[in-house]
Every structure is written in structure tokens, then in C-alpha cells.
Protein backbone atom coordinates (compact mmCIF):
# COMPACT_ATOMS: atom_id res chain seq x y z
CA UNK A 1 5.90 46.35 58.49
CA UNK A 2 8.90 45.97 56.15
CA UNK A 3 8.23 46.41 52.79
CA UNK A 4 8.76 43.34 50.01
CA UNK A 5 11.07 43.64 47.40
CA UNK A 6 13.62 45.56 45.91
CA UNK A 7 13.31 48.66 43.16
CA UNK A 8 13.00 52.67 43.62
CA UNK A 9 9.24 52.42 43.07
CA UNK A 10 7.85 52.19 46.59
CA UNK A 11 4.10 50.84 46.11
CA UNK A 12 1.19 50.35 49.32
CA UNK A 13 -1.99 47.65 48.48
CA UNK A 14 -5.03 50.60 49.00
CA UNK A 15 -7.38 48.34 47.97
CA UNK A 16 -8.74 44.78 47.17
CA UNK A 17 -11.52 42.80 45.20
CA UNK A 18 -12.29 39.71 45.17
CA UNK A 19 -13.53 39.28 41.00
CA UNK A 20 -14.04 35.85 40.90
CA UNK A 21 -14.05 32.60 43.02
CA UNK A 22 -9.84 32.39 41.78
CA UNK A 23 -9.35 35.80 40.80
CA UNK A 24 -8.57 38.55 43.17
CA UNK A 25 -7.38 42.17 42.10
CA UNK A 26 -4.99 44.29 44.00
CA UNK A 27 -4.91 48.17 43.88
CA UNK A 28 -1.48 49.32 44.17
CA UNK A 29 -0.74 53.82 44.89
CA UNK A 30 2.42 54.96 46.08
CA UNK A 31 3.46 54.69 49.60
CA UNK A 32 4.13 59.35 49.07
CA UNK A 33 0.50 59.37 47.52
CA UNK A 34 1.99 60.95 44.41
CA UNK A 35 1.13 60.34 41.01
CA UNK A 36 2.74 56.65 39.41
CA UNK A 37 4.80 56.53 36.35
CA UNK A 38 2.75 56.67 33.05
CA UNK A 39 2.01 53.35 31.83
CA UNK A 40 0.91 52.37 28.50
CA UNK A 41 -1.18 49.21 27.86
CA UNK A 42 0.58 45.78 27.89
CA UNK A 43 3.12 47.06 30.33
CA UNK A 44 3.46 44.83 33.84
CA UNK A 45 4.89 45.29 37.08
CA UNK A 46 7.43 42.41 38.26
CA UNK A 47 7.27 41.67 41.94
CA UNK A 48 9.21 39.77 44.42
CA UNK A 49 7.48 36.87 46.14
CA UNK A 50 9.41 35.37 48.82
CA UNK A 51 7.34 31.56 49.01
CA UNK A 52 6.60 30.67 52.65
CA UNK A 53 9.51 28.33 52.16
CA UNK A 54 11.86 30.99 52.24
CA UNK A 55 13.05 31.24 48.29
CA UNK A 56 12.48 34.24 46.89
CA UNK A 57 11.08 34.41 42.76
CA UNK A 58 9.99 36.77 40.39
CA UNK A 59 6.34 37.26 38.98
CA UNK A 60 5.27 39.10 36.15
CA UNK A 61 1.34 41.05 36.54
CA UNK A 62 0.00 42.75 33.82
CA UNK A 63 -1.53 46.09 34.93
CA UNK A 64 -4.85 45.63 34.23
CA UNK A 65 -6.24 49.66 35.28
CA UNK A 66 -7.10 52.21 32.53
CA UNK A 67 -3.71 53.31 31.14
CA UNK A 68 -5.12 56.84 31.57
CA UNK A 69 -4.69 56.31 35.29
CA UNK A 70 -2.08 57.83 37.38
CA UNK A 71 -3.28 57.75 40.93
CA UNK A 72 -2.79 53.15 41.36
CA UNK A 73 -2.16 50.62 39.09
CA UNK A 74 -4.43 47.65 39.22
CA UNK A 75 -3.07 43.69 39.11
CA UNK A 76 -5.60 40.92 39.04
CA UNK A 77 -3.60 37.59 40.09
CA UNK A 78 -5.11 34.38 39.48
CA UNK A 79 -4.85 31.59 42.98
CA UNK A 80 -3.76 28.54 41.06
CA UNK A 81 -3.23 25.50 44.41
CA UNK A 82 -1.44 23.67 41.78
CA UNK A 83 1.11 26.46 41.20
CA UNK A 84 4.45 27.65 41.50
CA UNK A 85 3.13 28.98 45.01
CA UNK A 86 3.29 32.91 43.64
CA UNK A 87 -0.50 33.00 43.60
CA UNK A 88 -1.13 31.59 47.01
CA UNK A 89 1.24 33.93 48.47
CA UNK A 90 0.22 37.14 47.43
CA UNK A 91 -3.32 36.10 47.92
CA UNK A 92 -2.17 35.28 51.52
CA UNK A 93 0.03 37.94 52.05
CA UNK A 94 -0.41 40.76 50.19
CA UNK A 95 -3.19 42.63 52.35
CA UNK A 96 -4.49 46.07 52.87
CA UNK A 97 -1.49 47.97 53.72
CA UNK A 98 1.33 45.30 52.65
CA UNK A 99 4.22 47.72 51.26
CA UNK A 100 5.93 46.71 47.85
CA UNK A 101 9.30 48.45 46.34
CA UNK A 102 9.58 47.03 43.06
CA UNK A 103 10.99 48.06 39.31
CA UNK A 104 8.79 50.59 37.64
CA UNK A 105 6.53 49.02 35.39
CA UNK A 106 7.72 47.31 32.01
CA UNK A 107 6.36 46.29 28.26
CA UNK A 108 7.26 43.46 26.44
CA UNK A 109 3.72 43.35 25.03
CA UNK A 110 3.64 46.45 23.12
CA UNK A 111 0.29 48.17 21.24
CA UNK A 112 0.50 49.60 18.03
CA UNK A 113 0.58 53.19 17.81
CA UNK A 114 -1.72 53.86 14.51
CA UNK A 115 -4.98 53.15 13.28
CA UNK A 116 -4.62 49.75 11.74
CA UNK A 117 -7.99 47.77 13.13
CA UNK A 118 -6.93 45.24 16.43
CA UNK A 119 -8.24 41.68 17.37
CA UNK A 120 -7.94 40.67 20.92
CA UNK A 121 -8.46 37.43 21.75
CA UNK A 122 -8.31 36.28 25.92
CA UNK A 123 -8.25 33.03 27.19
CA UNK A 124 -8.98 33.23 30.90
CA UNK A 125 -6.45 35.19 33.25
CA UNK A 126 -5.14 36.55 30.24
CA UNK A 127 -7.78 39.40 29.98
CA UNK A 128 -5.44 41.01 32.22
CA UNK A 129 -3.03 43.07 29.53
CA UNK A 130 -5.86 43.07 26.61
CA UNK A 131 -8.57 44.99 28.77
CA UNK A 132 -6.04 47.94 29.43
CA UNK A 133 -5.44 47.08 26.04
CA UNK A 134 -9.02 47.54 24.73
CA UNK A 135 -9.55 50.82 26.66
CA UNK A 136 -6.66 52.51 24.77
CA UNK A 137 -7.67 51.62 21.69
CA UNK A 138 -11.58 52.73 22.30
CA UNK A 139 -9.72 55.86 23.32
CA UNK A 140 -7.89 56.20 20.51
CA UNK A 141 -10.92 55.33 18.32
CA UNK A 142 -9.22 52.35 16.27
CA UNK A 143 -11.70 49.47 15.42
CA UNK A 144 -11.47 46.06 17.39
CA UNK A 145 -13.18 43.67 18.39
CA UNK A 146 -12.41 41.97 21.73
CA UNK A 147 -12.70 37.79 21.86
CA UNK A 148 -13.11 36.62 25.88
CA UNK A 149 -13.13 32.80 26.68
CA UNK A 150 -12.84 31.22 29.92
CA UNK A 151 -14.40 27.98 31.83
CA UNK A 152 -18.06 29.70 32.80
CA UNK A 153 -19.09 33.22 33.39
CA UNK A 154 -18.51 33.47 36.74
CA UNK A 155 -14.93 32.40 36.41
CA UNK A 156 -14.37 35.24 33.99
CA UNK A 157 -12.65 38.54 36.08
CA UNK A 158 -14.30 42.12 34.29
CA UNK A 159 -16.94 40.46 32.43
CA UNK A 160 -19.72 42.86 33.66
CA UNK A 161 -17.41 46.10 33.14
CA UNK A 162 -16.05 44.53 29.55
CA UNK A 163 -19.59 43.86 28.42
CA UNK A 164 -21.34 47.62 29.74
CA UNK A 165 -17.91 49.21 27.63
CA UNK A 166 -17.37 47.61 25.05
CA UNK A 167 -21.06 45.87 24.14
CA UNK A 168 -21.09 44.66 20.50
CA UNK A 169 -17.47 44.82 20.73
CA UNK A 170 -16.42 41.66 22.06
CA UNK A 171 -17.76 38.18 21.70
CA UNK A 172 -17.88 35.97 25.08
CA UNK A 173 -17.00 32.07 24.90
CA UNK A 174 -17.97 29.90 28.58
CA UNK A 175 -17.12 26.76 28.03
CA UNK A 176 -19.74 25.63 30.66
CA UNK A 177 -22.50 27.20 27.92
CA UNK A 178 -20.42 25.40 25.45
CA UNK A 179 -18.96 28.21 23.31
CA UNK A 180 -15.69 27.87 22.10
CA UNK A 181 -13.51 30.25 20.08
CA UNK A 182 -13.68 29.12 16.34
CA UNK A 183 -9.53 30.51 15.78
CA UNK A 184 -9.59 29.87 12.00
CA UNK A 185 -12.95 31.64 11.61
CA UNK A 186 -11.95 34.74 13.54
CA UNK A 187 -8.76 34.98 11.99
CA UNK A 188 -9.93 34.18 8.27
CA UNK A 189 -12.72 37.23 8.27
CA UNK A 190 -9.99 39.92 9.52
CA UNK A 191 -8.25 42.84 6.86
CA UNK A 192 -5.15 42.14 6.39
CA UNK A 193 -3.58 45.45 7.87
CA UNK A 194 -5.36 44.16 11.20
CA UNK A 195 -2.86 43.18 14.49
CA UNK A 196 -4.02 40.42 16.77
CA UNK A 197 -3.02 40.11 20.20
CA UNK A 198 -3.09 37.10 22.50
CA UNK A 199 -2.80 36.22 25.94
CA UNK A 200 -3.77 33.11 27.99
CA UNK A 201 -2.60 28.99 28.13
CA UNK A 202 0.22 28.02 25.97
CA UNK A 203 -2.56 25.82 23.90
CA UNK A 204 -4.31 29.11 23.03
CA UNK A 205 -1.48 31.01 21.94
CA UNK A 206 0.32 28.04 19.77
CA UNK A 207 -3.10 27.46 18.31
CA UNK A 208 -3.69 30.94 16.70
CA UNK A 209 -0.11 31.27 16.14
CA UNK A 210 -0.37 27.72 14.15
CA UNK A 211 -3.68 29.01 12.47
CA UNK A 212 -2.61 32.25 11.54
CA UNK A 213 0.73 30.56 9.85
CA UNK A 214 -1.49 28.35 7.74
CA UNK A 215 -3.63 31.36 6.72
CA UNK A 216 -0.56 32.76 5.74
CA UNK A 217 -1.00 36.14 8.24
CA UNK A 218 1.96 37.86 8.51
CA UNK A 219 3.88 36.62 11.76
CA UNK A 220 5.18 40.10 12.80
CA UNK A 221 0.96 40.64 12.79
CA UNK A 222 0.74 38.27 15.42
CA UNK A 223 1.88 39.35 18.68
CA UNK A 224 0.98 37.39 22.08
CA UNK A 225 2.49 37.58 25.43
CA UNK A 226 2.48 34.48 27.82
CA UNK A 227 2.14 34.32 31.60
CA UNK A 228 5.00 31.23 32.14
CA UNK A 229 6.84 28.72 30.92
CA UNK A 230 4.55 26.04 29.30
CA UNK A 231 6.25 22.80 27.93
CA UNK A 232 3.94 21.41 25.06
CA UNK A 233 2.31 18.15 26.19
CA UNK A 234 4.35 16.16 23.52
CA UNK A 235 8.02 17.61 24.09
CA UNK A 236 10.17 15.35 24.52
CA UNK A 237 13.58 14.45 26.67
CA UNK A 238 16.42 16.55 25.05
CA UNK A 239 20.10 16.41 25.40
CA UNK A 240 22.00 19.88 25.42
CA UNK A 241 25.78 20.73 24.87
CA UNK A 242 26.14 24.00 27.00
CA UNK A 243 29.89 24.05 25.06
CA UNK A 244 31.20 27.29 26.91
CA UNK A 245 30.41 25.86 30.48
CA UNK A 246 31.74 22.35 29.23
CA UNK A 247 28.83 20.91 30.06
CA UNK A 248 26.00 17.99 28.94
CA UNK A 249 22.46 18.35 30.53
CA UNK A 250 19.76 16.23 29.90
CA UNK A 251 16.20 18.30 29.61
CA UNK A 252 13.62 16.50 31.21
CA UNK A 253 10.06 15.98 29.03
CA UNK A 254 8.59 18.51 31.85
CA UNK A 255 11.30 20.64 32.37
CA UNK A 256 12.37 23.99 30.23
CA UNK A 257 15.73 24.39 29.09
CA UNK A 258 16.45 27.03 31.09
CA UNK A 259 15.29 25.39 34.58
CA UNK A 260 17.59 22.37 32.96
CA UNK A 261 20.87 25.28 33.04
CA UNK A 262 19.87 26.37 36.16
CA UNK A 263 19.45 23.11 38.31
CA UNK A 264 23.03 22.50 36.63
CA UNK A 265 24.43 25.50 38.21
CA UNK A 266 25.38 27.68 35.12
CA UNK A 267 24.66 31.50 35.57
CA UNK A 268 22.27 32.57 32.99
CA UNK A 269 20.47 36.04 32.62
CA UNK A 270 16.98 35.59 32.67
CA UNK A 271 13.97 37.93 33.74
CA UNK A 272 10.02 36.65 32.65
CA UNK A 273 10.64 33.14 32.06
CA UNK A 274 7.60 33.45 29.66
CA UNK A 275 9.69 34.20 26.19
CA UNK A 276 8.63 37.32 26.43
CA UNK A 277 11.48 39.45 27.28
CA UNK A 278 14.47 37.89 25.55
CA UNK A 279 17.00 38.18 28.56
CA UNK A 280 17.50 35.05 28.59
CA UNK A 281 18.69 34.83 25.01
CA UNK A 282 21.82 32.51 23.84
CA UNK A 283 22.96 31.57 20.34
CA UNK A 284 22.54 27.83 18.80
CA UNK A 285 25.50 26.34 17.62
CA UNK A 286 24.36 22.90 16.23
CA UNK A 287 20.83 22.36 16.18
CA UNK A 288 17.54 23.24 15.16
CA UNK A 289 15.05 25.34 17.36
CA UNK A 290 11.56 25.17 17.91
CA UNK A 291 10.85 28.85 18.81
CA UNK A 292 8.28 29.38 21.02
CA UNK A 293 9.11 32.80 22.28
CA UNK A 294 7.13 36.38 21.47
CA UNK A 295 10.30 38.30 21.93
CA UNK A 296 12.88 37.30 19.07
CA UNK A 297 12.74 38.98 15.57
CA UNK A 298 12.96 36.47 12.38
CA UNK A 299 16.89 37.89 12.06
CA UNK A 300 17.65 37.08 15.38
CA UNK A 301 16.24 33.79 15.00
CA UNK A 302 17.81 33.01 11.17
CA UNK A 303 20.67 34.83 10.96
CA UNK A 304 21.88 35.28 14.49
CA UNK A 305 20.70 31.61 15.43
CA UNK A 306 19.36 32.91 19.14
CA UNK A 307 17.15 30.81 21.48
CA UNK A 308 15.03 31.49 24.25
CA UNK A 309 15.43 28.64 26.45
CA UNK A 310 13.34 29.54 29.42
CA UNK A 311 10.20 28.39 26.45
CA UNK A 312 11.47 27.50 23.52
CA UNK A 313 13.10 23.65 22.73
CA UNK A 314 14.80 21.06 20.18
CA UNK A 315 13.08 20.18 17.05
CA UNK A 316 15.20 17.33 17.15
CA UNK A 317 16.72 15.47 19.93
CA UNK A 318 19.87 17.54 20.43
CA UNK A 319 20.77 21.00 20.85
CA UNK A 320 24.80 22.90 21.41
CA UNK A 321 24.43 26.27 22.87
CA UNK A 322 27.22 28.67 23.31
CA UNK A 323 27.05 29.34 27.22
């Protein structure tokens, strides 16, 4: 069986569980049965998915296993029907035995090294990168506290295993028991020398990102990671000057800016498509952006005038950008 994908780390599925109705976890070893690179917690593994139409994409998974762990890394992936077609494919395809060669693993989601006190808040599939993240920081004996919402209990991957370890450590919200995560409560009783970490929809990540700016938390405090592009349900259609390629593309009200470049055939580096990562990064020329990314720093935003257009838009109806 040839193996998918490209990269010097050569990865075989050992094993597979089925979490939830939607969720299904993959454990990855390598194919020599040595040890895997060290990992710490936030880190992913990106994998080539060729789609039964033929194209070939990239996917980001969080590794999910105990950072501790060298013998497999774990990925839980998520079968959306109404997806990309990622999901369906690796839940198809990727069986017992399927051989991967991919990049070793990555982090764009980093956790902080010292003993300030750590809010984690997880909105469905995005448990993935905050559970290895909650088992480091149990390790390391910093305080947190561990926030889990998702549609019901039973669509919630790790519940049982979250609740036995971590107990009065983490609050659980099921919508179907209607319990939902109060943002500006949880974020108005933490110290201030705390670091809160999301991951999960685009709505849950803008909201505690818009909460904890009108708390007046520091923004560098805030640090969230998302799992693809999401255009907000009020964007609207944008006209961009790409001035280097000579070029005028209109941005559709569903469509990101960098699917807009791409469709137009201009080469652009790009690697999560999640603002995550900041490969994708060109400067503003005229115009005034409406970050969205976790990836920039304030200077590189302000004072080098860089975008992230695989997330991140117009506030107004225009934008030039020097590509």
C-alpha cells in the first residue's frame, strides 16, 4: 500500500476509536516502531488528503495524546458531511494500517512556560489542542480550570477521561441540558496574570476575544487557535487591488480573501488557512483591516500594516495589497 503524503516523518494508523457518533480518533506510531519527535501541547500534525475527486489539500490535527508520549501521537478528526470533504476522507480512508509521511509536527498554538494560572475554554472539536493542553499544565502543577461546551454529552469526544482527571477542574456546558458558557462571567472572575486559551467555531473565539477587549484583558493574554477559515455571517462583498499582480478581485460575502487570490491565479504562500500560522501574510497599502488572525503581533499589524487574508477582511469596502 503506498503511503499518503509527503515529509521525512513516515507515520502507520496502529489504532482507532470511534469517541463519538462524529468523532473518531486515530493513533498514529512510526512505520520503524521508534520513538516520535517530542511534542509539546498545542503542536499539530498537517496531513495530505487527496479528496476522492482527485485534488489534493492540506489539514491541520491537533495532537490530542499526553505530550509526555513518545511511542504515537493521537488525532481526533471530526466527520463534518457538509465539509470541505477532509473529514469524510480520512474517516473513509485512513484505516488500520494506512501509511502517512508527513512534516513533523508543528505549534502555532503555543503554552506558556511559567506558572501564571490558565483558562481553557473548548467549544466542541476544539478540545482537541486544550486536553494535551490541560495535561501539561496538571503536570506542571499550574492552576486552571478547564471550560468544555458542545451540543449534548454524547457529542462531546474525552468527556469521561476529562472528567475522572481533571474533576473539579473543568466545568461542562451541553447545550441539549441547556448550559451555556457565560464568557463575560468566566472571564470577569480571572487574576489578571491568568492566560486564556481558545479553540472551537469562529463565533466562540470572536466572542471571548470581543469580551475580553471590553473587559479590558490584555490581548497578548488571549491566545486562541482556529480549525479553518470562518467568514463572519455579516461580511460583506469586498473589492481588492492586488497592485503588484495588477490585478482587481472582487471577494465574495462567503469567500476569504485568500480563496479570492487564489481562484484569480496569483501565487500566494499559505500553509493553515486558519490565521494561525501567518504564511500567508501580505502588507496593506490603502485600507483598513479587520484582523481576525491569532498569529500577527500588534507591530506587525500597526506599524508593518500586514494582513492575513486566508481569515482576516475589509473594515470598509476596499482593500490594496502589495502582491
Amino acid at each position: 500500500q503506498e503511503a499518503i503524503g509527503h515529509g521525512p516523518l513516515e507515520l502507520v494508523v496502529s489504532g482507532i476509536r470511534q469517541l463519538t457518533s462524529r468523532v473518531r480518533a486515530f493513533e498514529l506510531r512510526a512505520r520503524d516502531g521508534g520513538e516520535l519527535p517530542p511534542v509539546a501541547a498545542g503542536s499539530h500534525l498537517q496531513l495530505d488528503i487527496t479528496l476522492p475527486a482527485g485534488k489534493t489539500i492540506l489539514r491541520n490535527y491537533s495532537i490530542c495524546s499526553n505530550p509526555a508520549r513518545r511511542d504515537a501521537y493521537e488525532i481526533a478528526v471530526l466527520r463534518d458531511d457538509d465539509g470541505g470533504g477532509g473529514s469524510l476522507t480520512v474517516h473513509d480512508r485512513f484505516g488500520i494500517g494506512r501509511k502517512l509521511n508527513c512534516q513533523p509536527p508543528q505549534n502555532h498554538f503555543e503554552l506558556h512556560d511559567d506558572k501564571r494560572p490558565a483558562l481553557l475554554i473548548a467549544g466542541g472539536i476544539g478540545i482537541t489542542p486544550l486536553k494535551a493542553m490541560a495535561q501539561s499544565l496538571k503536570a506542571r502543577g499550574n492552576e486552571m480550570h478547564l471550560h468544555y461546551a458542545g451540543r449534548s454529552k454524547a457529542e462531546m469526544a474525552f468527556l469521561e477521561n476529562l472528567q475522572r482527571d481533571f474533576g473539579d477542574d473543568m466545568t461542562i456546558y451541553s447545550s441539549a441540558d441547556d448550559k451555556r458558557l457565560n464568557i463575560k462571567q468566566i472571564l470577569s472572575s480571572l487574576p489578571k496574570e491568568a492566560v486564556t486559551y481558545v479553540c472551537g467555531p469562529g463565533s466562540l473565539i470572536d466572542a471571548v476575544v470581543d469580551v475580553a477587549a471590553q473587559l479590558k484583558i490584555d490581548p497578548a493574554s488571549v491566545r486562541f487557535e482556529r480549525f479553518g477559515a470562518t467568514v463572519a455571517a455579516d461580511a460583506r462583498p469586498i473589492q481588492v487591488e492586488l497592485r503588484r499582480s495588477g490585478k482587481q478581485i472582487e471577494v465574495a460575502a462567503d469567500q476569504t480573501i485568500l480563496d479570492a487570490m487564489l481562484d484569480a491565479g496569483v501565487e500566494s504562500a499559505y500553509s493553515c488557512k486558519a490565521g494561525n500560522c501567518k504564511s500567508c501574510a501580505v502588507k496593506v497599502l490603502d485600507g483598513e483591516a479587520d484582523h481576525r488572525d491569532s498569529a500577527l503581533s500588534k507591530a506587525e499589524r500597526d506599524e508593518y500594516r500586514l494582513i492575513c487574508p486566508c481569515v482576516s477582511r475589509a473594515k470598509g469596502t476596499n482593500l490594496s495589497l502589495d502582491i
